[in-house]
N, C-alpha and C. Protein backbone atom coordinates (compact mmCIF):
# COMPACT_ATOMS: atom_id res chain seq x y z
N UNK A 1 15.92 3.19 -1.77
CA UNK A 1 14.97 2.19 -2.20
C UNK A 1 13.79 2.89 -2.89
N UNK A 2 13.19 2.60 -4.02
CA UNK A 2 12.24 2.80 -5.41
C UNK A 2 11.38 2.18 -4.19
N UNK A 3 9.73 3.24 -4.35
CA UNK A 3 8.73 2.80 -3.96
C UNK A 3 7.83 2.38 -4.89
N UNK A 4 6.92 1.42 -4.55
CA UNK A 4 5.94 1.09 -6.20
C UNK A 4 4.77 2.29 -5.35
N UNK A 5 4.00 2.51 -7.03
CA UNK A 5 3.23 3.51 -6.91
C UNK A 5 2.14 2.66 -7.72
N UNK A 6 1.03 3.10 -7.30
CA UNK A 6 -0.08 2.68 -7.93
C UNK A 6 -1.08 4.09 -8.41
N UNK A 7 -1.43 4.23 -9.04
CA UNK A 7 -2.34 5.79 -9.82
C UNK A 7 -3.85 5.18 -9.60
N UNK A 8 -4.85 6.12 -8.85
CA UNK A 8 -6.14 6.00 -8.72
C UNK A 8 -6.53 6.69 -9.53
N UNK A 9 -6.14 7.57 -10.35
CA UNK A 9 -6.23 8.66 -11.35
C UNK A 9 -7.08 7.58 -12.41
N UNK A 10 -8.44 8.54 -12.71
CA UNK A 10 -9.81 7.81 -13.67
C UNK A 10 -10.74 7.84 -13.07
N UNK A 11 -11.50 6.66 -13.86
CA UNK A 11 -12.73 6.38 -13.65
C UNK A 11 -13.17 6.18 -12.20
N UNK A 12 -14.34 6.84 -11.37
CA UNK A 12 -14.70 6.61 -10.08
C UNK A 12 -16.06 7.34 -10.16
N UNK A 13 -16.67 7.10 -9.25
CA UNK A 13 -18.16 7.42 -8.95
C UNK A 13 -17.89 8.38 -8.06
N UNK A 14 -19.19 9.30 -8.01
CA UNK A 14 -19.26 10.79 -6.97
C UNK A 14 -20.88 11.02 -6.88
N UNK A 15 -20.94 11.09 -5.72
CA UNK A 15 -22.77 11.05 -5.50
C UNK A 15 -22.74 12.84 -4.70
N UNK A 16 -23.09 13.85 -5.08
CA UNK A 16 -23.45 14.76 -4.19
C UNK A 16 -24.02 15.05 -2.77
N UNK A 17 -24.28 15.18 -1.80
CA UNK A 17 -24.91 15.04 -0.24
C UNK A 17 -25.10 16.28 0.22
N UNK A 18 -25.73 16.97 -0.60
CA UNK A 18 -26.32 18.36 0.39
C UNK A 18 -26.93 18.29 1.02
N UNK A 19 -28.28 16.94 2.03
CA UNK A 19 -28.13 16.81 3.56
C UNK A 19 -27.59 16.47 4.13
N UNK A 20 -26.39 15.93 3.77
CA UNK A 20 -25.64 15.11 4.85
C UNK A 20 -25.89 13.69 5.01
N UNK A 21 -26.98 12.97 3.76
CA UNK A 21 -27.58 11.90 4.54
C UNK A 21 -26.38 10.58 4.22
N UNK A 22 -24.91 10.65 3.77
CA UNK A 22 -24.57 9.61 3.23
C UNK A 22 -23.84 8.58 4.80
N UNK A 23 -23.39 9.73 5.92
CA UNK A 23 -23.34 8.79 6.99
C UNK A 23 -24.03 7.92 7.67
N UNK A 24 -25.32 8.28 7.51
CA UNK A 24 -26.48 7.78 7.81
C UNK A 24 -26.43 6.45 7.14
N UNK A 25 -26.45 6.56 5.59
CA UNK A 25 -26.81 6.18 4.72
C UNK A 25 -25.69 5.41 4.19
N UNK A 26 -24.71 4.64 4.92
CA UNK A 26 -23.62 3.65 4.88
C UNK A 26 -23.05 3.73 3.11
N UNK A 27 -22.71 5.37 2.67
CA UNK A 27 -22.17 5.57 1.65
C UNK A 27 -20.82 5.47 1.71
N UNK A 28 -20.36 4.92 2.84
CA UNK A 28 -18.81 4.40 2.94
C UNK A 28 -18.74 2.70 3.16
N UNK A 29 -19.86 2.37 3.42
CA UNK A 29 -19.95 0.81 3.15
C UNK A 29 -19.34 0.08 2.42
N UNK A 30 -19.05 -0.75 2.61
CA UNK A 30 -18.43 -2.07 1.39
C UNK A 30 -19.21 -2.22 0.80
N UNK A 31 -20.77 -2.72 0.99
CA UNK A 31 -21.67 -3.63 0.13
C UNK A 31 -22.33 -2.54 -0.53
N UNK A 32 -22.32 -1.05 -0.41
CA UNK A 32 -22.98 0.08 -1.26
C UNK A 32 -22.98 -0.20 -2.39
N UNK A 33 -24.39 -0.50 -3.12
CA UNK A 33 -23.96 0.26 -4.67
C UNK A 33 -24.40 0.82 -5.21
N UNK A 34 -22.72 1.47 -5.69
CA UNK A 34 -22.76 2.55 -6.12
C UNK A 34 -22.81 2.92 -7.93
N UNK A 35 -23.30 2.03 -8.40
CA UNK A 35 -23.62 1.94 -9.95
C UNK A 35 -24.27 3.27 -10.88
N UNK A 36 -25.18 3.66 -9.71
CA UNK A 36 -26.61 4.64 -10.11
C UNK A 36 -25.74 6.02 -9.81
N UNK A 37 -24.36 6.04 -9.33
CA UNK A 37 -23.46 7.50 -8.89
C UNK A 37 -22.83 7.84 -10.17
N UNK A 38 -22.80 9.18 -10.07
CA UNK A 38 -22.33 10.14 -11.39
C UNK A 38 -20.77 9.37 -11.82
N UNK A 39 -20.51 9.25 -12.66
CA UNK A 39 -19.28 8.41 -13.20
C UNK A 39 -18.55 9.67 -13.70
N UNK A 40 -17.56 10.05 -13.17
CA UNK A 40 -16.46 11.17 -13.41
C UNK A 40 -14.98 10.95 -13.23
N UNK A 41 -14.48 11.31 -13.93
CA UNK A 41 -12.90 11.43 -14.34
C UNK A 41 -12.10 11.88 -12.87
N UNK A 42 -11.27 11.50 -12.21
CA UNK A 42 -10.38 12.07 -10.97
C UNK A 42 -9.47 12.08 -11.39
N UNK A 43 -8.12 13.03 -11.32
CA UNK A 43 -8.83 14.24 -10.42
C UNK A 43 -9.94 15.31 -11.03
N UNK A 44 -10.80 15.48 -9.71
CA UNK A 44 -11.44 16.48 -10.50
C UNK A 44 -12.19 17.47 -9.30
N UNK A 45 -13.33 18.55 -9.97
CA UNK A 45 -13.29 19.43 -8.74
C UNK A 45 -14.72 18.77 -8.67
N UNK A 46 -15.99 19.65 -7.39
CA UNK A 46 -17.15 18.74 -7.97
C UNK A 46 -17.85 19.66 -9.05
N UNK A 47 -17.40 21.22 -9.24
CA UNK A 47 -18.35 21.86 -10.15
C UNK A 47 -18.37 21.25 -11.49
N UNK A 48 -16.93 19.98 -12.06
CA UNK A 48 -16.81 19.24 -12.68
C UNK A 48 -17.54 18.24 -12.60
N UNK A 49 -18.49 18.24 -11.48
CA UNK A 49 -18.80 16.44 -11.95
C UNK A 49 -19.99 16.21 -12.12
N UNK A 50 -20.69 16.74 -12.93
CA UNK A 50 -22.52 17.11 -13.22
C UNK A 50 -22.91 18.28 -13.26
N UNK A 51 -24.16 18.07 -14.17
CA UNK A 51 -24.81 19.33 -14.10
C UNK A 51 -25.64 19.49 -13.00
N UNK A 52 -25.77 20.67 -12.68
CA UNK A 52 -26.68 21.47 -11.48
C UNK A 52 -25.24 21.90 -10.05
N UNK A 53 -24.02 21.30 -10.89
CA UNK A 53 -23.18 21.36 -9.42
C UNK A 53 -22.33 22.55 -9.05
N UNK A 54 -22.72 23.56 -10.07
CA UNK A 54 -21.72 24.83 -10.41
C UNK A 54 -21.65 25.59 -9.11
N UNK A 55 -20.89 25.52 -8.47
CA UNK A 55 -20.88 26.53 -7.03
C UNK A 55 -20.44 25.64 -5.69
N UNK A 56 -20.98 24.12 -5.96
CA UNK A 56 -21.28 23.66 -4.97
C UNK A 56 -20.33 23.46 -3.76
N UNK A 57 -20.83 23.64 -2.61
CA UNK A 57 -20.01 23.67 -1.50
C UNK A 57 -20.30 22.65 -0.81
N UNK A 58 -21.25 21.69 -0.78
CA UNK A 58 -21.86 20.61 0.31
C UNK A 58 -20.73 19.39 0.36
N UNK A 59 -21.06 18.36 1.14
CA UNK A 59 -20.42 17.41 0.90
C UNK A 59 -20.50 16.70 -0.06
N UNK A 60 -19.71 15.63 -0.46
CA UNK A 60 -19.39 15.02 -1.46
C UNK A 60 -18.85 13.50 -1.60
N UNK A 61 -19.43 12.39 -1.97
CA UNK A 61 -18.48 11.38 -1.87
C UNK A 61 -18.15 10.77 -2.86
N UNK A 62 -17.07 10.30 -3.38
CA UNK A 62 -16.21 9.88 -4.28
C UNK A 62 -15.87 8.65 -3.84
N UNK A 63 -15.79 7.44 -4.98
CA UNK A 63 -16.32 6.00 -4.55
C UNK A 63 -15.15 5.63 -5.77
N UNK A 64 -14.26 4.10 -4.88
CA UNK A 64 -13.68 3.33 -6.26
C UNK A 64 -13.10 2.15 -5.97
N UNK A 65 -12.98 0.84 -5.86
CA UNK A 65 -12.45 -0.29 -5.65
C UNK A 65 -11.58 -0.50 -6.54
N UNK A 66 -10.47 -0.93 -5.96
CA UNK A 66 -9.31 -1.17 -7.04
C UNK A 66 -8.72 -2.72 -6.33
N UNK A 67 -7.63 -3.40 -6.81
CA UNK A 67 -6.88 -4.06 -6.57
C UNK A 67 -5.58 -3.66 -6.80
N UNK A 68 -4.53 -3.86 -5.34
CA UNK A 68 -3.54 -3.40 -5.35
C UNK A 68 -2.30 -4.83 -5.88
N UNK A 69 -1.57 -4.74 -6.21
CA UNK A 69 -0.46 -5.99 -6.71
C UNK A 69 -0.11 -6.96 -5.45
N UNK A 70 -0.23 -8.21 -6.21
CA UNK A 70 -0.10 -9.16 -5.07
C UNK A 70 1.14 -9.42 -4.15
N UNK A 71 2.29 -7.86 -4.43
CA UNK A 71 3.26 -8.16 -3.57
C UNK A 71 3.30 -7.03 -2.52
N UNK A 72 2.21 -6.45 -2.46
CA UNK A 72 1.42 -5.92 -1.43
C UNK A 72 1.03 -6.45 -0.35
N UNK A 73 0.48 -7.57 -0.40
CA UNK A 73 0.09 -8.28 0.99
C UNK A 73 0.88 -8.54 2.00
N UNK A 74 0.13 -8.32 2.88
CA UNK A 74 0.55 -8.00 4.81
C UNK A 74 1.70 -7.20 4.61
N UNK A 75 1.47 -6.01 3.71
CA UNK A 75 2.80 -4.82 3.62
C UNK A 75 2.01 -4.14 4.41
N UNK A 76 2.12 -3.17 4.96
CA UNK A 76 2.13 -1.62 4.99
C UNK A 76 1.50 -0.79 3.99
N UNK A 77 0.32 -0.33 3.29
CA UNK A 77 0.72 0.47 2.15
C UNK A 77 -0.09 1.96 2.74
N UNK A 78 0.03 2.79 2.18
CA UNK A 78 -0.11 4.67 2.28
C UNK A 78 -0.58 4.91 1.08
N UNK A 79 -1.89 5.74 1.43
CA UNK A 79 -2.34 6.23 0.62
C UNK A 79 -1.90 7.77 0.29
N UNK A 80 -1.84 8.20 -0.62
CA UNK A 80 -1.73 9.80 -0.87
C UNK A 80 -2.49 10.50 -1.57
N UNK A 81 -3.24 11.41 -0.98
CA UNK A 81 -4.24 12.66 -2.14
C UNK A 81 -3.56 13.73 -2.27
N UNK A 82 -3.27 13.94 -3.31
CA UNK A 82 -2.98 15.19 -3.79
C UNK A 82 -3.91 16.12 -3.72
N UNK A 83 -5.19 16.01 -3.60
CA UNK A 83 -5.93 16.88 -4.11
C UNK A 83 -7.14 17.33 -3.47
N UNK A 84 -7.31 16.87 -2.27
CA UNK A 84 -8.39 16.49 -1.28
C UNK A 84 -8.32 18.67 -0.73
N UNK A 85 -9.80 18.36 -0.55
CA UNK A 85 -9.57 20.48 -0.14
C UNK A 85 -10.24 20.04 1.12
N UNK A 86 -9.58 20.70 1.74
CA UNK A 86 -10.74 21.01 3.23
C UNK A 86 -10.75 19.88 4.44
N UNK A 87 -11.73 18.72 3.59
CA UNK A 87 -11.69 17.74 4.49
C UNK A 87 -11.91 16.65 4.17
N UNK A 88 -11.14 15.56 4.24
CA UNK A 88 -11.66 14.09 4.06
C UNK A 88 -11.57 12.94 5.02
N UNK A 89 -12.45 11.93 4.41
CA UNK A 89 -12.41 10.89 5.46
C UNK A 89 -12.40 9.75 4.47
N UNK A 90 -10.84 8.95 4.64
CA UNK A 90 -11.13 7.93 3.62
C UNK A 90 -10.85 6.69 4.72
């Protein structure tokens, strides 16, 4: 059985967090917005995603709402990153 695939690959927002403040700071929220966040191409690394970011090691969050096909509902679906280093929390 053919699985459908959907591509998150593009346009998405990425806000930098070198204090840490985005848990605090309900940057995983639904109602966040995130309009005013660096608009960058995925996949990507973050020394890619602005200037001043060349080196950077801090955390990072990467933001994107999509709609999945309406023969999706009350399925099951799995996400997959290819590309995630270290650590994530989606």
């Amino acid at each position: 059985m053919m699985r459908e695939h959907l591509s998150l690959s593009g346009a998405w927002r990425f806000q930098p967090d070198p204090y840490n403040e985005g848990e605090g700071g309900d940057y995983a929220g639904e109602l966040l917005d995130a309009s005013r966040w660096r608009a960058v191409g995925v996949p990507s690394v973050f020394d890619a995603c602005g200037t001043g970011l060349a080196g950077y090691e801090g955390t990072g969050w990467f933001r994107r709402t999509f709609s999945g096909p309406k023969a999706w509902a009350g399925k099951r679906v799995a996400l997959r990153f290819e590309g995630v280093n270290y650590h994530a929390a989606v």
